[in-house]
C-alpha atoms as a PDB file:
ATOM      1  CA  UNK A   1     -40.856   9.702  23.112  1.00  0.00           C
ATOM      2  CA  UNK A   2     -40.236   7.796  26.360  1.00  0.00           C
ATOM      3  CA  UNK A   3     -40.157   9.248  30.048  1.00  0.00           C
ATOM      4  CA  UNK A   4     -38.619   7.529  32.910  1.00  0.00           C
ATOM      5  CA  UNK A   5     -39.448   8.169  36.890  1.00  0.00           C
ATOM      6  CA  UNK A   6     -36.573   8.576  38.418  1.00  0.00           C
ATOM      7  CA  UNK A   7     -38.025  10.195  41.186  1.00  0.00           C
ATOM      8  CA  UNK A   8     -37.938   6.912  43.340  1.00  0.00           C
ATOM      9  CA  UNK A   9     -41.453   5.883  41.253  1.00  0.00           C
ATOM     10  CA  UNK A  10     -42.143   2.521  39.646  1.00  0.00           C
ATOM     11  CA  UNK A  11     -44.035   3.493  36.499  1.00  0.00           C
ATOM     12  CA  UNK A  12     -42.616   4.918  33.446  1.00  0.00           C
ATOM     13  CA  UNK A  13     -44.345   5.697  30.205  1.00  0.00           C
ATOM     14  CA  UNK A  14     -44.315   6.952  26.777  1.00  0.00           C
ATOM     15  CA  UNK A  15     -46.128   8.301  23.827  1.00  0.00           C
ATOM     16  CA  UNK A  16     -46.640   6.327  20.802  1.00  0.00           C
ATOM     17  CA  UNK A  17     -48.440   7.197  17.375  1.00  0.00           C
ATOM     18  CA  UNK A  18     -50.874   4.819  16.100  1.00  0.00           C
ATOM     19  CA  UNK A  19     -53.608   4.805  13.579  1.00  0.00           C
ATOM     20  CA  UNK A  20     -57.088   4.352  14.311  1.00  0.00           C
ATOM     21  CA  UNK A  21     -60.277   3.962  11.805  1.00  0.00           C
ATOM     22  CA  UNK A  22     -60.019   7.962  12.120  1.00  0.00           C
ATOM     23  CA  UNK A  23     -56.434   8.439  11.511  1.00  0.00           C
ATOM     24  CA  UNK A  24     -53.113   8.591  13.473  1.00  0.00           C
ATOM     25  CA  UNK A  25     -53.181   9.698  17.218  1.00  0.00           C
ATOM     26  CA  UNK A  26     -51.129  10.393  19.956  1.00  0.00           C
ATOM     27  CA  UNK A  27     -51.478   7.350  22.525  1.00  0.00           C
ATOM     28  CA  UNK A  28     -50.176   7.163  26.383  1.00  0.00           C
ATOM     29  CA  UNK A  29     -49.043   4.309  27.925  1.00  0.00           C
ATOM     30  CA  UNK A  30     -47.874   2.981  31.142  1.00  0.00           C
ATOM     31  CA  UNK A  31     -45.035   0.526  30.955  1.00  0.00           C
ATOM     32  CA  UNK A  32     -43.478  -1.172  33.541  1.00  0.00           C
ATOM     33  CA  UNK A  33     -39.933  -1.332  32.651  1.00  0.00           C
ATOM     34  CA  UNK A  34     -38.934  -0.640  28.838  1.00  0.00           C
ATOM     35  CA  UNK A  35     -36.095  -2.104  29.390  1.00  0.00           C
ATOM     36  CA  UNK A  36     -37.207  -5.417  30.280  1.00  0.00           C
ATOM     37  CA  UNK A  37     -37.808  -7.781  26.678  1.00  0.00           C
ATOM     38  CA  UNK A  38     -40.919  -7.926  28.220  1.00  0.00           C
ATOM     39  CA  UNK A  39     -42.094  -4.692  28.302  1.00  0.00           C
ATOM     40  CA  UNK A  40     -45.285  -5.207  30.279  1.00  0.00           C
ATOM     41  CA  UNK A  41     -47.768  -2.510  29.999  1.00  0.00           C
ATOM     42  CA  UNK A  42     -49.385  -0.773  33.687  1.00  0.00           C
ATOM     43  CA  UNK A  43     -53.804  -0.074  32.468  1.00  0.00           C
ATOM     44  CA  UNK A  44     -54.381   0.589  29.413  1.00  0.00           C
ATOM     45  CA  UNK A  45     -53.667   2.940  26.009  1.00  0.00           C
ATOM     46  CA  UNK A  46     -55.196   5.850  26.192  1.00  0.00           C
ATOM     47  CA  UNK A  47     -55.998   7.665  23.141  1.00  0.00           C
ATOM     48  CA  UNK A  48     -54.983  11.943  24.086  1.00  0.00           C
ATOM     49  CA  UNK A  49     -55.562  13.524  20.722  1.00  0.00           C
ATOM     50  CA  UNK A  50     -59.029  13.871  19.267  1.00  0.00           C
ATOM     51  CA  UNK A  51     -59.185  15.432  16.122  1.00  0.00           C
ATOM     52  CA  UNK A  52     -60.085  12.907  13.745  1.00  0.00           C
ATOM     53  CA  UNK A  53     -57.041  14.066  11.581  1.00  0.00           C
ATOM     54  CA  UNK A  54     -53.276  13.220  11.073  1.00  0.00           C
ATOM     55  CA  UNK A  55     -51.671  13.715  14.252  1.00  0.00           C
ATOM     56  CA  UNK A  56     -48.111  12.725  14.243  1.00  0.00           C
ATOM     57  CA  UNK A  57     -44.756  12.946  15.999  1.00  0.00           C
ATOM     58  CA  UNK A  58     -45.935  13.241  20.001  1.00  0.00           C
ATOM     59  CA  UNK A  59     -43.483  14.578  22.560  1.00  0.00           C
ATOM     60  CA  UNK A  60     -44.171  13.741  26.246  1.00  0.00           C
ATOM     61  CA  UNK A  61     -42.441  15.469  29.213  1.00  0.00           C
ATOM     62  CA  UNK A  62     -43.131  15.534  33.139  1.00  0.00           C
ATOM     63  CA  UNK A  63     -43.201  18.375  35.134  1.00  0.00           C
ATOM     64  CA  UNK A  64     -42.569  15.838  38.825  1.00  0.00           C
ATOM     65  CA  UNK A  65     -46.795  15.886  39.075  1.00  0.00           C
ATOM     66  CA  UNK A  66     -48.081  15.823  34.971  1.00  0.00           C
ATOM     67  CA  UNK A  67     -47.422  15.657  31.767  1.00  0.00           C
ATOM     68  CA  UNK A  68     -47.045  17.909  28.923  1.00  0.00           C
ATOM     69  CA  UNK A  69     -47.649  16.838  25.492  1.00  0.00           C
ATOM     70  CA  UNK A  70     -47.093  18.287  21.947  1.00  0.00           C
ATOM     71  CA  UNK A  71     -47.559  17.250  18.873  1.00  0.00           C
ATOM     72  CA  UNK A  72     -47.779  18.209  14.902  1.00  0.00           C
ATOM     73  CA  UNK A  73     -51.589  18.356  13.999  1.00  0.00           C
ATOM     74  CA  UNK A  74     -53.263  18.599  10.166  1.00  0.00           C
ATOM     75  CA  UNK A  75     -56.946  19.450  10.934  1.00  0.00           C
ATOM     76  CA  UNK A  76     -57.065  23.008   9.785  1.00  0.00           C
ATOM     77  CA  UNK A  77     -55.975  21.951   6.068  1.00  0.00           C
ATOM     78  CA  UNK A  78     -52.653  20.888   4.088  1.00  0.00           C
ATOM     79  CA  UNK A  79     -50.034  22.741   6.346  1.00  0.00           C
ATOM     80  CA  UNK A  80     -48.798  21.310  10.214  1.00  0.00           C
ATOM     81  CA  UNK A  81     -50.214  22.789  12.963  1.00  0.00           C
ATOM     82  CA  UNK A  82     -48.426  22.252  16.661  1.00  0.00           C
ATOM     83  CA  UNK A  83     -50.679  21.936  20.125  1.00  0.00           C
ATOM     84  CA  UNK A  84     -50.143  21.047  23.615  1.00  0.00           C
ATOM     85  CA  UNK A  85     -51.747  19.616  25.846  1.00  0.00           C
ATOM     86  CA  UNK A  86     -51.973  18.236  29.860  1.00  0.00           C
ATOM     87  CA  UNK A  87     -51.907  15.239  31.030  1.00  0.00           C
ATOM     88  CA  UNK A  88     -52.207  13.434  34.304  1.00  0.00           C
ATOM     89  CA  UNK A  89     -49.554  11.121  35.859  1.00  0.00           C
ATOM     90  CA  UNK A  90     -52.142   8.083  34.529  1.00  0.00           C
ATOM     91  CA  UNK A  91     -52.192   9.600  31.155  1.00  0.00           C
ATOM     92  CA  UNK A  92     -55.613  11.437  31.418  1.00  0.00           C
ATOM     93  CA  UNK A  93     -56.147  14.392  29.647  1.00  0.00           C
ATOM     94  CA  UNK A  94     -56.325  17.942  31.498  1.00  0.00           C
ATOM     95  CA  UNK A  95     -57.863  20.881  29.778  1.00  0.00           C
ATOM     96  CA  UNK A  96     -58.281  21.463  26.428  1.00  0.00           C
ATOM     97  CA  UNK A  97     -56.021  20.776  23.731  1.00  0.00           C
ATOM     98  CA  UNK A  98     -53.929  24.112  23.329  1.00  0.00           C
ATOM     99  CA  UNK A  99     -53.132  25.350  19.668  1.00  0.00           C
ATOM    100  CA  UNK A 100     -49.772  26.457  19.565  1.00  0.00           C
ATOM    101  CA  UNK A 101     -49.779  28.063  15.540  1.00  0.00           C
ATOM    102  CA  UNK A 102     -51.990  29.412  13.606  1.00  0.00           C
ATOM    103  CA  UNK A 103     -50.472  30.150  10.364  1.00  0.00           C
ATOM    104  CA  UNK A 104     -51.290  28.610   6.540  1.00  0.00           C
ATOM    105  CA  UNK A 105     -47.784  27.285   6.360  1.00  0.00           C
ATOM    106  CA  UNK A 106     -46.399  24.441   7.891  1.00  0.00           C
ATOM    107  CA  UNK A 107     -45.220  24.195  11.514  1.00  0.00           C
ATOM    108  CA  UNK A 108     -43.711  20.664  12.356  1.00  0.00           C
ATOM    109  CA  UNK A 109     -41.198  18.999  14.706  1.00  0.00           C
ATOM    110  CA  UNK A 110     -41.740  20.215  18.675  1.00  0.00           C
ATOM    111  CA  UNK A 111     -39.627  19.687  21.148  1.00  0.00           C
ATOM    112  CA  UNK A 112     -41.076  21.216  24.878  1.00  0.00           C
ATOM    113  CA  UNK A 113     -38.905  21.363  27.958  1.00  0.00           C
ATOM    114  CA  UNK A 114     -40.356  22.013  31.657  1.00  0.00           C
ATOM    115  CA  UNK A 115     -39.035  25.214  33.552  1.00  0.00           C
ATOM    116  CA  UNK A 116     -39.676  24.525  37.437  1.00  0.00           C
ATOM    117  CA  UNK A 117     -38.512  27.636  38.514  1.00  0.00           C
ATOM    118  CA  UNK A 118     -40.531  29.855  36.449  1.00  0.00           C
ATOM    119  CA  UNK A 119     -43.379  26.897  36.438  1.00  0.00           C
ATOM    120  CA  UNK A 120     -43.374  26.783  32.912  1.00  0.00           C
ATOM    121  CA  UNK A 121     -43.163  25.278  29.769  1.00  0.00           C
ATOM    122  CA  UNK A 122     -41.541  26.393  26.864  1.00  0.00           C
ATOM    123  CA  UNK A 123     -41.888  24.512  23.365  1.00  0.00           C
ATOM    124  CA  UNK A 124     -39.563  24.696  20.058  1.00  0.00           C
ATOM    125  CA  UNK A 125     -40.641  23.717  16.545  1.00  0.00           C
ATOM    126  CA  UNK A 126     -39.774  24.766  12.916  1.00  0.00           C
ATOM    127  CA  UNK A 127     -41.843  27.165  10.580  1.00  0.00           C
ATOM    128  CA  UNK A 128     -42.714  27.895   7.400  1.00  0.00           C
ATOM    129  CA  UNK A 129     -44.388  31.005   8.016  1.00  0.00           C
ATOM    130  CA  UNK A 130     -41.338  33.043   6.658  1.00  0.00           C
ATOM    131  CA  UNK A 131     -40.584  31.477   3.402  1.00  0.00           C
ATOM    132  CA  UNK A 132     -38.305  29.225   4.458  1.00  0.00           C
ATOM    133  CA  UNK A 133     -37.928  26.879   7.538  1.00  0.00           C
ATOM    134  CA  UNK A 134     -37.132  28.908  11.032  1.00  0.00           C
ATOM    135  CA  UNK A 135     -37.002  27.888  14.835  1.00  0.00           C
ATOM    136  CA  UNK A 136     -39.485  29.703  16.864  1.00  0.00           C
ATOM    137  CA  UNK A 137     -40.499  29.713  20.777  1.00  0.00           C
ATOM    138  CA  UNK A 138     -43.401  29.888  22.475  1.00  0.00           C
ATOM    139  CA  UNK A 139     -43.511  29.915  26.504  1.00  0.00           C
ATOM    140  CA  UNK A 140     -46.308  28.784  28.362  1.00  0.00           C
ATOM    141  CA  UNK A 141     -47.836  28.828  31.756  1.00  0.00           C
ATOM    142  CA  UNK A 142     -48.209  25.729  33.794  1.00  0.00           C
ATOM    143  CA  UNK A 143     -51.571  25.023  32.808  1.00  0.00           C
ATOM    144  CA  UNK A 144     -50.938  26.005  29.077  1.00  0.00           C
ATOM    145  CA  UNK A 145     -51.954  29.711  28.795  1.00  0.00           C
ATOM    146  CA  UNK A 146     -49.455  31.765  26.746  1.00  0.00           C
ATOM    147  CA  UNK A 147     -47.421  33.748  28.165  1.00  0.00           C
ATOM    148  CA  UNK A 148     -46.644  36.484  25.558  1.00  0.00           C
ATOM    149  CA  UNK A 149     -46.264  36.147  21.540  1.00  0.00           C
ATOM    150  CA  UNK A 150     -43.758  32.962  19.867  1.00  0.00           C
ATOM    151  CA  UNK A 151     -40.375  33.967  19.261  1.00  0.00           C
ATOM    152  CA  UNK A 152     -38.515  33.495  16.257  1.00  0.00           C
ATOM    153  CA  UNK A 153     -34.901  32.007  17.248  1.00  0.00           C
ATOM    154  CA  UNK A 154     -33.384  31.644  13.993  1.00  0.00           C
ATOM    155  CA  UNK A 155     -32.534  33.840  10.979  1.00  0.00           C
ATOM    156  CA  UNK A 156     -30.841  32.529   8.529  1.00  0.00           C
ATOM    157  CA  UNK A 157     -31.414  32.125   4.068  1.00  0.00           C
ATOM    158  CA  UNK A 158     -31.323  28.204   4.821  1.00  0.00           C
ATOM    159  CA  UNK A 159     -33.326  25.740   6.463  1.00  0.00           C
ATOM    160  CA  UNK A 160     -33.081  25.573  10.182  1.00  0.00           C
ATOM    161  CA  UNK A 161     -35.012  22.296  11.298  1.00  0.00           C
ATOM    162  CA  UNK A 162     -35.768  19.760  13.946  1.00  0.00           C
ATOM    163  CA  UNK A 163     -35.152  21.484  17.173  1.00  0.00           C
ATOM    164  CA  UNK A 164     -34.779  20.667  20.945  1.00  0.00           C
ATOM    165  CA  UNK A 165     -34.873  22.346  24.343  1.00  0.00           C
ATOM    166  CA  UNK A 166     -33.793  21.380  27.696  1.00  0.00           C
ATOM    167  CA  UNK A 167     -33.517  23.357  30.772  1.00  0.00           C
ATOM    168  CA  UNK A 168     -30.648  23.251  33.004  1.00  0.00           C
ATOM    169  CA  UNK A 169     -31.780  24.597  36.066  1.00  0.00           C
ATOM    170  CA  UNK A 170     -31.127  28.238  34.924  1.00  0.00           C
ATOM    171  CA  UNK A 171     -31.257  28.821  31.602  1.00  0.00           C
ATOM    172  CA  UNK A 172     -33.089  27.269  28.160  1.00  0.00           C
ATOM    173  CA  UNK A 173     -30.712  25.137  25.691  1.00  0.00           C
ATOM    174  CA  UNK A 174     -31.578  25.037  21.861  1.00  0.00           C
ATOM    175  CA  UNK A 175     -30.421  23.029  19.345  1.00  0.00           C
ATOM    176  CA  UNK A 176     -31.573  22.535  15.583  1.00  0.00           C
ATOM    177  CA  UNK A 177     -29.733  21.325  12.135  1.00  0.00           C
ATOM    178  CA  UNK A 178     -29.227  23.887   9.969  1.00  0.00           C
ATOM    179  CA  UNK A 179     -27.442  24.242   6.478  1.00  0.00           C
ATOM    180  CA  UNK A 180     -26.709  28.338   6.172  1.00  0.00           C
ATOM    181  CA  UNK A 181     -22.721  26.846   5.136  1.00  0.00           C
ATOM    182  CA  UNK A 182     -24.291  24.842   2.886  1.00  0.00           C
ATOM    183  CA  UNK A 183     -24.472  21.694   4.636  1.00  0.00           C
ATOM    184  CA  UNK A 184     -26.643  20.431   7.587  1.00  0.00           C
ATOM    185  CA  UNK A 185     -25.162  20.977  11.156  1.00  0.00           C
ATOM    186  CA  UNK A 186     -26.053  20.834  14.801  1.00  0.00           C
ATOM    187  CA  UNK A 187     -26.319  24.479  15.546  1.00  0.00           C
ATOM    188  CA  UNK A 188     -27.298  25.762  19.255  1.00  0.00           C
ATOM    189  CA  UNK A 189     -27.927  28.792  21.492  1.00  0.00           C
ATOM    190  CA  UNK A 190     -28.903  29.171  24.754  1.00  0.00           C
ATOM    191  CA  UNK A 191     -29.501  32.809  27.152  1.00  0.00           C
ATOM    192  CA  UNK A 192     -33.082  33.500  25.732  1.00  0.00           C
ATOM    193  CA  UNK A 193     -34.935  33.564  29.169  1.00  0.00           C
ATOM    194  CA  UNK A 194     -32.974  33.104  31.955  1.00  0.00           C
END
């Protein structure tokens, strides 16, 4: 994932996945301009995940003074896990590394968007948890403490997959692919906290 500063900043960064001699991590880096053929890096990678297992498919997103980061995580066992976690403007890690799920089957694919006028974040991913693939929600204080129980978006016999959220300004936007016709299509929704 890749965040620009458009706040009048210099510095713009992203997440990356790469593998180290204990498996794939999230990574942070500060890039000048991705744009530029160049590409020249601002410090250094820093490694933000720690668990010495498979963690893949990082999203980063600012809140104006951090970072908030989630990602799919296999250390508990064969199913996806999702977690969240802080980070600094440099990429430092804040806190603890949040576990999102808890369930044996798989949870995959976040998506997080930053609410600044409830200071919050709210993340998206799809779940296995009821037999077949469903969009749940989970809303989180600013420095990742849950505020109340995930919330299951979607209900349909078919898959519903890959999500994302964005907030407007006053309300929460979903999207996801989903194939209750039959065939996979952009489905979205939007009103769930406002």
């Amino acid at each position: 994932d890749y965040y620009r500063n458009d706040r009048g900043g210099d510095r713009n960064c992203c997440t990356v996945g790469g593998k180290t001699p204990t498996g794939f991590h999230a990574h942070f880096i500060l890039i000048d301009d991705p744009l530029d053929p160049q590409g020249a890096r601002i410090g250094s990678e820093i490694q933000v995940t720690s668990s010495g297992q498979r963690e893949t498919s990082p999203i980063l997103k600012s809140n104006g003074t951090e970072f908030g980061l989630v990602w799919s995580d296999t250390r508990h066992g064969t199913g996806r896990e999702i977690y969240f976690r802080r980070l600094s403007a440099t990429g430092q890690p804040i806190g603890s590394e949040v576990r999102i799920t808890n369930e044996p089957a798989d949870s995959a694919w976040a998506d997080l968007a930053w609410n600044p006028v409830a200071r919050e974040w709210a993340l998206v991913w799809h779940d296995l948890r009821d037999g077949n693939s469903e969009i749940y929600l989970q809303r989180l204080d600013s420095g990742g403490g849950f505020l109340g129980p995930a919330v299951r978006l979607t209900s349909s016999a078919g898959t519903s997959a890959y999500p994302s959220i964005d907030w407007n300004g006053f309300q929460y936007g979903v999207s996801w692919h989903d194939d209750r016709a039959g065939v996979f299509k952009r489905m979205s929704e939007s009103d769930w906290y406002d």
